[in-house]
PDB file of N, CA and C in Angstrom:
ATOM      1  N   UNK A   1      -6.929  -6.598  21.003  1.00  0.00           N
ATOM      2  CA  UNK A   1      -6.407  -5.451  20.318  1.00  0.00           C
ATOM      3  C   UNK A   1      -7.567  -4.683  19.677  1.00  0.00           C
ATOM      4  N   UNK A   2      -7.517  -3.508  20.067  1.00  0.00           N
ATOM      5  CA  UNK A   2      -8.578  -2.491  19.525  1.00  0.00           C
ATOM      6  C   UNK A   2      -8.585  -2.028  18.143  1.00  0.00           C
ATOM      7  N   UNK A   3      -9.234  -2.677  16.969  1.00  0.00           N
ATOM      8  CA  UNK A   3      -8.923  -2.003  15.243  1.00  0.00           C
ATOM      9  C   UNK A   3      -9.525  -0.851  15.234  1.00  0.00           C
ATOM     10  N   UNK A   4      -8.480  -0.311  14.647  1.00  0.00           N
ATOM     11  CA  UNK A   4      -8.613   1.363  14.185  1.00  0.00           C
ATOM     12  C   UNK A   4      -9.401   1.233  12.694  1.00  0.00           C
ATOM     13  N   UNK A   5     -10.135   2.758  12.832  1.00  0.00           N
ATOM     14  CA  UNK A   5     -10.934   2.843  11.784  1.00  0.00           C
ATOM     15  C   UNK A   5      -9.939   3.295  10.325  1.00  0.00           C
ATOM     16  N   UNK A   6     -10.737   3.501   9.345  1.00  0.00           N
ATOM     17  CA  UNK A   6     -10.315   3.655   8.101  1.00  0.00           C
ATOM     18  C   UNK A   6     -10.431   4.897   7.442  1.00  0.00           C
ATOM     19  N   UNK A   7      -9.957   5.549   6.862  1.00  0.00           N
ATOM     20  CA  UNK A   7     -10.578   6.829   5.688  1.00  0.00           C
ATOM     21  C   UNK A   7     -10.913   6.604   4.544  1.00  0.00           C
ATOM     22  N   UNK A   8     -11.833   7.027   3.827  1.00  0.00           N
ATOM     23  CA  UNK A   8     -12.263   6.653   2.635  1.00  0.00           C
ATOM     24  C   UNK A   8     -12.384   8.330   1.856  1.00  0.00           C
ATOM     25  N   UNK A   9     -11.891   8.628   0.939  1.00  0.00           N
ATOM     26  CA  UNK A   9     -12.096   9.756   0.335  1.00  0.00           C
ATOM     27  C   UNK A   9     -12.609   9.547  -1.011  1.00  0.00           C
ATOM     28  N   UNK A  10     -13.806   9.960  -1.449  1.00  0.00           N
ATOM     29  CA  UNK A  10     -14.881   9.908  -2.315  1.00  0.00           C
ATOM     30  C   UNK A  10     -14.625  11.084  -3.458  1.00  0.00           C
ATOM     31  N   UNK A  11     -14.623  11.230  -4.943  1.00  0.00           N
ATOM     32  CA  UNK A  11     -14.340  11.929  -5.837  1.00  0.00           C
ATOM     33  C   UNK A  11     -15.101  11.751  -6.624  1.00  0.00           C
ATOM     34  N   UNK A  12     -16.399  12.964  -6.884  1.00  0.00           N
ATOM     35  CA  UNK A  12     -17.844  12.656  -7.583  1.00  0.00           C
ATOM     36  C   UNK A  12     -17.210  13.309  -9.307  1.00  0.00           C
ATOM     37  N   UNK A  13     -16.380  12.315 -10.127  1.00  0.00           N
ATOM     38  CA  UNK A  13     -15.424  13.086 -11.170  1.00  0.00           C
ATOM     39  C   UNK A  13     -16.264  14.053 -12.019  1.00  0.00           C
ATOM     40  N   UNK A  14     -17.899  13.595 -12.188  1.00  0.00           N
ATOM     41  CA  UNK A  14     -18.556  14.723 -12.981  1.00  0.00           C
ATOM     42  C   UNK A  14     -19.103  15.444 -12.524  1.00  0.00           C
ATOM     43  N   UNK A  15     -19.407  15.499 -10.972  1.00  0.00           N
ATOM     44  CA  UNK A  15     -19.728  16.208  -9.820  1.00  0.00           C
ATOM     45  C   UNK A  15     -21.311  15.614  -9.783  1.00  0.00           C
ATOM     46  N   UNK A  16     -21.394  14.103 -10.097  1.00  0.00           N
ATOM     47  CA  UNK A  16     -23.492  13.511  -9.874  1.00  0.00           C
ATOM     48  C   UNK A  16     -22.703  12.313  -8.896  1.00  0.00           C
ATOM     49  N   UNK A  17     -23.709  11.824  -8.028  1.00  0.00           N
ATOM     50  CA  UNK A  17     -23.554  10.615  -7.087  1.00  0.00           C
ATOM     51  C   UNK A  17     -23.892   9.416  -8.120  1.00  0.00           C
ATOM     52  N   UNK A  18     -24.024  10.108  -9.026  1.00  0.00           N
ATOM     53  CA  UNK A  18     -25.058   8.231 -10.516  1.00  0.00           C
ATOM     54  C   UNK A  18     -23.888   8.350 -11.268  1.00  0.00           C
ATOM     55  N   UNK A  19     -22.962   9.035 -11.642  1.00  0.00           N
ATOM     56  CA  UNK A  19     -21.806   9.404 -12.321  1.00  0.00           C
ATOM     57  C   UNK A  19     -20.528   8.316 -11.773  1.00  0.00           C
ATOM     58  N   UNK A  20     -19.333   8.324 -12.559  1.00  0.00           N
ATOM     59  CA  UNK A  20     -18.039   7.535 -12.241  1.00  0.00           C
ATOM     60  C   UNK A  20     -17.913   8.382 -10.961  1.00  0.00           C
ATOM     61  N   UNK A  21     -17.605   7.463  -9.884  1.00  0.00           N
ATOM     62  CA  UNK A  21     -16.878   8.007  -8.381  1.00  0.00           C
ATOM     63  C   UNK A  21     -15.416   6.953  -8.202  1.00  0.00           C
ATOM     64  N   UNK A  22     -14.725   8.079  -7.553  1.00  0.00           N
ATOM     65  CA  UNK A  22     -13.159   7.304  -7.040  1.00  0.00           C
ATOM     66  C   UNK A  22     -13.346   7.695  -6.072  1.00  0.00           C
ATOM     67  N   UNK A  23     -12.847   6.481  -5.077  1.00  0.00           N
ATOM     68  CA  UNK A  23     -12.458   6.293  -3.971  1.00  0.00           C
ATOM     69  C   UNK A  23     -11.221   5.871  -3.554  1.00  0.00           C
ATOM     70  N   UNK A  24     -10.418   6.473  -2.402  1.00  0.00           N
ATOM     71  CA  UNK A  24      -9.306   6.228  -2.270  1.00  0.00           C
ATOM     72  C   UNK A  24      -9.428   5.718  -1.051  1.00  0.00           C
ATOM     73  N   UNK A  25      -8.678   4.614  -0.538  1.00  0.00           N
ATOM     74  CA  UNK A  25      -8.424   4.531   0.868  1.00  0.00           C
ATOM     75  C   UNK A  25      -6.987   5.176   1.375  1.00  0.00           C
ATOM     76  N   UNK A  26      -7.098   5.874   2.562  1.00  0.00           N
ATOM     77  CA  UNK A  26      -5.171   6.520   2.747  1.00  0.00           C
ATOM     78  C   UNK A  26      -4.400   5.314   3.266  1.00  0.00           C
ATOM     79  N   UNK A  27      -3.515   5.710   2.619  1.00  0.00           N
ATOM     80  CA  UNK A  27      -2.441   4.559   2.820  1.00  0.00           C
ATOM     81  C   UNK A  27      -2.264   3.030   2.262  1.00  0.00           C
ATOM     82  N   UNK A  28      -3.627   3.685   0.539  1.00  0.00           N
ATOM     83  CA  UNK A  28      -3.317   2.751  -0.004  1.00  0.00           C
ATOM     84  C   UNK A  28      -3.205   2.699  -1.620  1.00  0.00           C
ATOM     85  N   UNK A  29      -2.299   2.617  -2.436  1.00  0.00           N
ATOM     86  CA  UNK A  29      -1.878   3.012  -3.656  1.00  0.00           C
ATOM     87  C   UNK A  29      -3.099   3.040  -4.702  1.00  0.00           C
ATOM     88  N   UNK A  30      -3.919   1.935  -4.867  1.00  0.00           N
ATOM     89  CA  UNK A  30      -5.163   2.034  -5.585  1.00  0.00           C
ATOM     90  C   UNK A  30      -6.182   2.883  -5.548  1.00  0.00           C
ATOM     91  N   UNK A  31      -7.309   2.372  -6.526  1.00  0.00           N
ATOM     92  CA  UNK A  31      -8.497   3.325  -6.417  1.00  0.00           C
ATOM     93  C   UNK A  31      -9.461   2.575  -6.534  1.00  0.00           C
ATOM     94  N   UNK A  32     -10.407   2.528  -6.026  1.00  0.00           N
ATOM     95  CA  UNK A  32     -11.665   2.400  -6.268  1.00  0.00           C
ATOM     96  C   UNK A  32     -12.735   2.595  -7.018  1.00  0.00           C
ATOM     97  N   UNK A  33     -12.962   1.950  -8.590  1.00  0.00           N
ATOM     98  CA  UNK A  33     -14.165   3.242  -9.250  1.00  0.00           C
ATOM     99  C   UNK A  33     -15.805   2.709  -9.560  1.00  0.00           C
ATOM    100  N   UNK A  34     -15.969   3.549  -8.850  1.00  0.00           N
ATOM    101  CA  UNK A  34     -17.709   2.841  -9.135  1.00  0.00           C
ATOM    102  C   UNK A  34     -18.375   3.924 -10.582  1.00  0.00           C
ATOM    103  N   UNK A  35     -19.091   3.261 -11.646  1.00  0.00           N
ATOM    104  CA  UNK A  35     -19.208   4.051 -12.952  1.00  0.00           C
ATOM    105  C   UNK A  35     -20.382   3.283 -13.551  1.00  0.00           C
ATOM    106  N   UNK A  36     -21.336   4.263 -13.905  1.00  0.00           N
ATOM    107  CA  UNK A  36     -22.100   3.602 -14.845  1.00  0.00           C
ATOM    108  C   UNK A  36     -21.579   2.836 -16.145  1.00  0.00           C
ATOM    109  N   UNK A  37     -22.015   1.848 -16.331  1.00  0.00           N
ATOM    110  CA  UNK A  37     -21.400   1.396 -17.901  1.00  0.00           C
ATOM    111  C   UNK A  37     -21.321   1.983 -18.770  1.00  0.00           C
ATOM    112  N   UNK A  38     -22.919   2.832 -19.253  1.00  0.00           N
ATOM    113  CA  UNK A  38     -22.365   4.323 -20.096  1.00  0.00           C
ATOM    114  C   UNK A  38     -21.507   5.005 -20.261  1.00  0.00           C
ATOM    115  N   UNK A  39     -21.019   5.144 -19.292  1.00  0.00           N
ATOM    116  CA  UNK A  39     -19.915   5.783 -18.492  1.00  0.00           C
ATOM    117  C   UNK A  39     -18.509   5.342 -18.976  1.00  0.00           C
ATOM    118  N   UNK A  40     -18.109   4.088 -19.116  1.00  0.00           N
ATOM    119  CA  UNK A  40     -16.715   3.257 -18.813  1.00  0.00           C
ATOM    120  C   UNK A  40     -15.708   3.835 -19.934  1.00  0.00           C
ATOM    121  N   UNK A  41     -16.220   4.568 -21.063  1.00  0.00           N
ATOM    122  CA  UNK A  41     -15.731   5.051 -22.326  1.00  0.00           C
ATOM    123  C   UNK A  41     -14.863   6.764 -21.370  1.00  0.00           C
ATOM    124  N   UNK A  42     -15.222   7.225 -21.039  1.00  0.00           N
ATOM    125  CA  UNK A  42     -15.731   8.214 -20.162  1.00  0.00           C
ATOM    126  C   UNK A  42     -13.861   8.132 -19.370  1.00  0.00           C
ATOM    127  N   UNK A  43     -14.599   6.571 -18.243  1.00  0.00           N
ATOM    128  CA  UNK A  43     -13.393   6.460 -17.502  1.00  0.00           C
ATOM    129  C   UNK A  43     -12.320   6.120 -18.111  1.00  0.00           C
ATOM    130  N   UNK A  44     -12.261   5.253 -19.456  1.00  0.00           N
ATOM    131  CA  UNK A  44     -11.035   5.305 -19.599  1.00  0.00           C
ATOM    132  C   UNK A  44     -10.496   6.527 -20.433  1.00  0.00           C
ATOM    133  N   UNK A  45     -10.471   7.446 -19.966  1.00  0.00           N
ATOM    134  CA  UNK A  45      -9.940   8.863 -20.547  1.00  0.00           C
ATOM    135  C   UNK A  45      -8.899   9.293 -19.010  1.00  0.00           C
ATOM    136  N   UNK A  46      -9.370   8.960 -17.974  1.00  0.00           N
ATOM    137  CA  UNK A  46      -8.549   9.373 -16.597  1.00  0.00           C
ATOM    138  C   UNK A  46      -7.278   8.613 -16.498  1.00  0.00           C
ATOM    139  N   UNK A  47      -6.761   9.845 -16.540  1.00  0.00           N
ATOM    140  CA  UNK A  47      -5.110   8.677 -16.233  1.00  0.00           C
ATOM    141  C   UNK A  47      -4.596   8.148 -14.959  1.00  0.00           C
ATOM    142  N   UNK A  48      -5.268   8.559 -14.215  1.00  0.00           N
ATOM    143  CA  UNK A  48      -5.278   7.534 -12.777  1.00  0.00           C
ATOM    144  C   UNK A  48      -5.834   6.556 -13.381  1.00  0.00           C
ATOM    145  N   UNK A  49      -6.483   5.873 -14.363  1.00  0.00           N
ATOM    146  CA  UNK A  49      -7.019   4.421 -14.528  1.00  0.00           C
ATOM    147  C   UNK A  49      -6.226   3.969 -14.994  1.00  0.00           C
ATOM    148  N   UNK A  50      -4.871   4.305 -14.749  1.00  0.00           N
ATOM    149  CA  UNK A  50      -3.746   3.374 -15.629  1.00  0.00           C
ATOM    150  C   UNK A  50      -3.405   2.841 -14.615  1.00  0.00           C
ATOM    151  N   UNK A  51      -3.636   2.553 -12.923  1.00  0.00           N
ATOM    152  CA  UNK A  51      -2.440   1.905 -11.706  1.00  0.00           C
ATOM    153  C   UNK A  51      -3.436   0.776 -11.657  1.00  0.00           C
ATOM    154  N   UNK A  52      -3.531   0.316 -10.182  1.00  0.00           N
ATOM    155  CA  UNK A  52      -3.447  -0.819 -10.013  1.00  0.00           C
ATOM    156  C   UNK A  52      -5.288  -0.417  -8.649  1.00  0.00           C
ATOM    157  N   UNK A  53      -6.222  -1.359  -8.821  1.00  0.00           N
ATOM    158  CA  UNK A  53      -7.446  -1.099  -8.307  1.00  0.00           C
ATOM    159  C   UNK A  53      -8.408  -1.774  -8.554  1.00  0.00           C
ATOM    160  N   UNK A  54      -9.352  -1.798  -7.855  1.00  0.00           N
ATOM    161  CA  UNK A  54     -10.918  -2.487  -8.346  1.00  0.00           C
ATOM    162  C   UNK A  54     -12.107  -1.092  -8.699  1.00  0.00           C
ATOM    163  N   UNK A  55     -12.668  -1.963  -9.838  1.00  0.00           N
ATOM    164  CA  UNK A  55     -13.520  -1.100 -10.590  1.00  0.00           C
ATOM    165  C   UNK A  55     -14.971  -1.593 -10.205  1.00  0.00           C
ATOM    166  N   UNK A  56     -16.011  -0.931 -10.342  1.00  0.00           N
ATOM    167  CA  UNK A  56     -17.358  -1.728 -10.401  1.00  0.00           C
ATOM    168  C   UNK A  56     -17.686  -0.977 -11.651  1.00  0.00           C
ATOM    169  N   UNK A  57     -18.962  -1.696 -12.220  1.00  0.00           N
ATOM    170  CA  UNK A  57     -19.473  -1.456 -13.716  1.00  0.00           C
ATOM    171  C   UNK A  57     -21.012  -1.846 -13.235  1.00  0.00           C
ATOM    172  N   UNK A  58     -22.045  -0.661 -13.054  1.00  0.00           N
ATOM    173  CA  UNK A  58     -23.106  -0.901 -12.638  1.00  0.00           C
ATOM    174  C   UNK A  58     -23.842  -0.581 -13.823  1.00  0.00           C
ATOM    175  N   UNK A  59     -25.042  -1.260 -14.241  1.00  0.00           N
ATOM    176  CA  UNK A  59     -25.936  -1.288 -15.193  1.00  0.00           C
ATOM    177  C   UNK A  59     -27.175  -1.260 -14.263  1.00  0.00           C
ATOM    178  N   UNK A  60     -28.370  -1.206 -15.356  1.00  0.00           N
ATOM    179  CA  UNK A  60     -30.192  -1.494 -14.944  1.00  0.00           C
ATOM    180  C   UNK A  60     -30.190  -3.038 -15.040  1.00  0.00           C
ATOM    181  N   UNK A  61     -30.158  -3.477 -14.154  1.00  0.00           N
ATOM    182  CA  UNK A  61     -30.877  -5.245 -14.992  1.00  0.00           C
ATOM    183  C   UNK A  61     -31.162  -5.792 -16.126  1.00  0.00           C
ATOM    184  N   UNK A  62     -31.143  -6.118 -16.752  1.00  0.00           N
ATOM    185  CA  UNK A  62     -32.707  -6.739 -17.912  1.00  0.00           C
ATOM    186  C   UNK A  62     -33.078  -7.917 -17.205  1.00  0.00           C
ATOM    187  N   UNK A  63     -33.154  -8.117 -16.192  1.00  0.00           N
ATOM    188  CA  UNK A  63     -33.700  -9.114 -16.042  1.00  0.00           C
ATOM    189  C   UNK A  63     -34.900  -9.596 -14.255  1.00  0.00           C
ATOM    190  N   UNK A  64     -34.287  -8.457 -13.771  1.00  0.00           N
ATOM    191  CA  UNK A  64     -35.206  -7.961 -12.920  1.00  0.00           C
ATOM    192  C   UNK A  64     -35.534  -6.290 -12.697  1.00  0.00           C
ATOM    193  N   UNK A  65     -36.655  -5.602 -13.051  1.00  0.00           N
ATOM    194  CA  UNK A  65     -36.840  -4.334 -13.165  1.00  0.00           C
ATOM    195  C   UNK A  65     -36.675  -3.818 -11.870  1.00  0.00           C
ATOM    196  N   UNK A  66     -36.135  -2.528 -11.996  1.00  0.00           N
ATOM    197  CA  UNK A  66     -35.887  -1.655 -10.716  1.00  0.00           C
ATOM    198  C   UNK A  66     -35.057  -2.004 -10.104  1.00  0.00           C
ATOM    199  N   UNK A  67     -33.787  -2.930 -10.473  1.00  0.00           N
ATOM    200  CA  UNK A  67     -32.743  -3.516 -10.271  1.00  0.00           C
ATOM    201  C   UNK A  67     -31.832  -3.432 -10.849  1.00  0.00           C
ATOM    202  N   UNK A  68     -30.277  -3.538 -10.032  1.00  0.00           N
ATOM    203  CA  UNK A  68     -29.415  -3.058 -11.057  1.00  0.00           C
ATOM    204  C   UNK A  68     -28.185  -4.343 -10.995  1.00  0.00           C
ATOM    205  N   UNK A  69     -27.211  -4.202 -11.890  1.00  0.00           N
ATOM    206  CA  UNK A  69     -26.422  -5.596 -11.977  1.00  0.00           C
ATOM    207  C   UNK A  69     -24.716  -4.758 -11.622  1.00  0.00           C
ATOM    208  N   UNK A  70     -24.413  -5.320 -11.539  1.00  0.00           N
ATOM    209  CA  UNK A  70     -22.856  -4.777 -11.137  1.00  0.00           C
ATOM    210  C   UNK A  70     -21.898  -5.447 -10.701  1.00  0.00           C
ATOM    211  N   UNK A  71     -20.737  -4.962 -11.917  1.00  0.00           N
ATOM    212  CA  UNK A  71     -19.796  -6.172 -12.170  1.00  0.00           C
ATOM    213  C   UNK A  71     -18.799  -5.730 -11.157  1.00  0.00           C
ATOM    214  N   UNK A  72     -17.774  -6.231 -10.442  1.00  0.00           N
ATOM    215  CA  UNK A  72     -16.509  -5.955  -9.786  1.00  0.00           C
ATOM    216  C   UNK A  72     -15.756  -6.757  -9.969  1.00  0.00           C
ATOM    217  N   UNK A  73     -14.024  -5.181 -10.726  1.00  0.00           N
ATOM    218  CA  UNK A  73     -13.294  -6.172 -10.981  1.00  0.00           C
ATOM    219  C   UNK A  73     -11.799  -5.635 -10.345  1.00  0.00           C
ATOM    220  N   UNK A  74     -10.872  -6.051 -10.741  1.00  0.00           N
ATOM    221  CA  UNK A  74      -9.716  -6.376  -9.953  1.00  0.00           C
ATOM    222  C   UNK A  74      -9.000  -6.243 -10.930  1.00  0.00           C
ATOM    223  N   UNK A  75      -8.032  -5.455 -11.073  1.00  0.00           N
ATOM    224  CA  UNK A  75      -6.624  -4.992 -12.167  1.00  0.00           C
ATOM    225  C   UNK A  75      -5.160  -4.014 -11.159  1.00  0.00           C
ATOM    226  N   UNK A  76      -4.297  -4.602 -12.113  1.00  0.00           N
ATOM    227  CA  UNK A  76      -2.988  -3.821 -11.835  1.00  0.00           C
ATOM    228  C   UNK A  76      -2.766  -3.213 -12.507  1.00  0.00           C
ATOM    229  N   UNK A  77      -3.507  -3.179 -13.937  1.00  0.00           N
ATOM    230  CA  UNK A  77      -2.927  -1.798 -15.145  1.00  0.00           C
ATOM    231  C   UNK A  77      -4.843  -2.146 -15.554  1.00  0.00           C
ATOM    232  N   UNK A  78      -5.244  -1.338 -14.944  1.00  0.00           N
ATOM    233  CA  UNK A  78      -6.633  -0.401 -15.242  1.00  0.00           C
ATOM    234  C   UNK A  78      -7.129  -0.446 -16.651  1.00  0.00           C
ATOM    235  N   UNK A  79      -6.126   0.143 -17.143  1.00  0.00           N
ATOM    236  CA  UNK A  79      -6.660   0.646 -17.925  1.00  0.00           C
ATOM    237  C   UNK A  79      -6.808  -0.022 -19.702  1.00  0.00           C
ATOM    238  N   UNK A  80      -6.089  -1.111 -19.314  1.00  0.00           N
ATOM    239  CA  UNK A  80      -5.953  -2.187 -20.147  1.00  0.00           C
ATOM    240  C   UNK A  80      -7.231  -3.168 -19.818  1.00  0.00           C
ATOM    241  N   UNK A  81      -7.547  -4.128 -18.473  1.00  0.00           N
ATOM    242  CA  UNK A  81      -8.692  -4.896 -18.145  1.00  0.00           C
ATOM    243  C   UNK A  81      -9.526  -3.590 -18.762  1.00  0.00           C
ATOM    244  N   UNK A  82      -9.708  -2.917 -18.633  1.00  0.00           N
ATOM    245  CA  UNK A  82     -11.608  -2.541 -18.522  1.00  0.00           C
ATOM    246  C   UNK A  82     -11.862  -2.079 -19.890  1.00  0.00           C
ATOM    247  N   UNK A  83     -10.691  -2.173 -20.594  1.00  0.00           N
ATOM    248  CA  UNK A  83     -10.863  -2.281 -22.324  1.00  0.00           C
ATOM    249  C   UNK A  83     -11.499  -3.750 -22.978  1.00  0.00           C
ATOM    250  N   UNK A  84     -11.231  -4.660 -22.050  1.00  0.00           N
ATOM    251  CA  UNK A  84     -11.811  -5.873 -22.249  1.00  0.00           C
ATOM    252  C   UNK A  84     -13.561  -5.568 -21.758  1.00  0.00           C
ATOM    253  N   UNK A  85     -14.046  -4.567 -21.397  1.00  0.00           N
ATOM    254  CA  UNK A  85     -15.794  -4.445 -21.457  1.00  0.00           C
ATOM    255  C   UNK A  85     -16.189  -3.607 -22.161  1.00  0.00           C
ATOM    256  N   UNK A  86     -17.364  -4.172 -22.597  1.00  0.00           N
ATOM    257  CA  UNK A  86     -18.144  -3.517 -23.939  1.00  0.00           C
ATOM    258  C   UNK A  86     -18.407  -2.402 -22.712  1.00  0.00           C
ATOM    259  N   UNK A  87     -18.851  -1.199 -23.937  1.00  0.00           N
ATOM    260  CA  UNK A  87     -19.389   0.477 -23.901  1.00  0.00           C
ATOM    261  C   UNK A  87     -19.927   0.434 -25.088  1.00  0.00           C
TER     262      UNK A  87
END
C-alpha cells in the first residue's frame, strides 16, 4: 500500500522564524507550538492554547554553548500544563 503524504501549515504568530510558531496538521484537531521560553508568557495569551496538542519550549543551553535544549510536551487543555513552566 502506497502512504500518502501529509500537510503541515506553519503560523509565524509574531511574524520571526525564532518567535512562537503553530503548526497544524489537516485533519487533525491539535496544534503544534514551537516557542522560545521567553516567549511561553506570550503564548499563553492565544486562545487556541486552550485545546488539546504538543508544545516545544526551546531555550540556549547552559550547559553546552551554541546549543539549545528543548522541552516537548503533550496536553489536552494547553493551557493549563504549560502554566506548570517557569517564564
Amino acid at each position: 500500500m502506497q502512504k500518502r503524504g501529509r500537510q503541515i501549515r506553519l503560523f509565524y504568530v509574531d511574524g520571526q522564524h525564532n518567535g512562537i510558531v503553530r503548526a497544524e496538521l489537516m485533519n487533525w484537531t491539535g496544534y503544534v507550538y514551537a516557542a522560545p521560553r521567553a516567549s511561553l508568557k506570550q503564548l499563553l495569551e492565544k486562545e487556541d492554547a486552550y485545546g488539546s496538542g504538543i508544545y516545544f519550549l526551546i531555550s540556549k543551553s547552559q550547559e553546552l554553548e551554541g546549543r539549545y535544549s528543548v522541552y516537548v510536551g503533550e496536553t489536552v487543555n494547553g493551557i493549563q500544563r504549560m502554566q506548570h513552566h517557569d517564564y
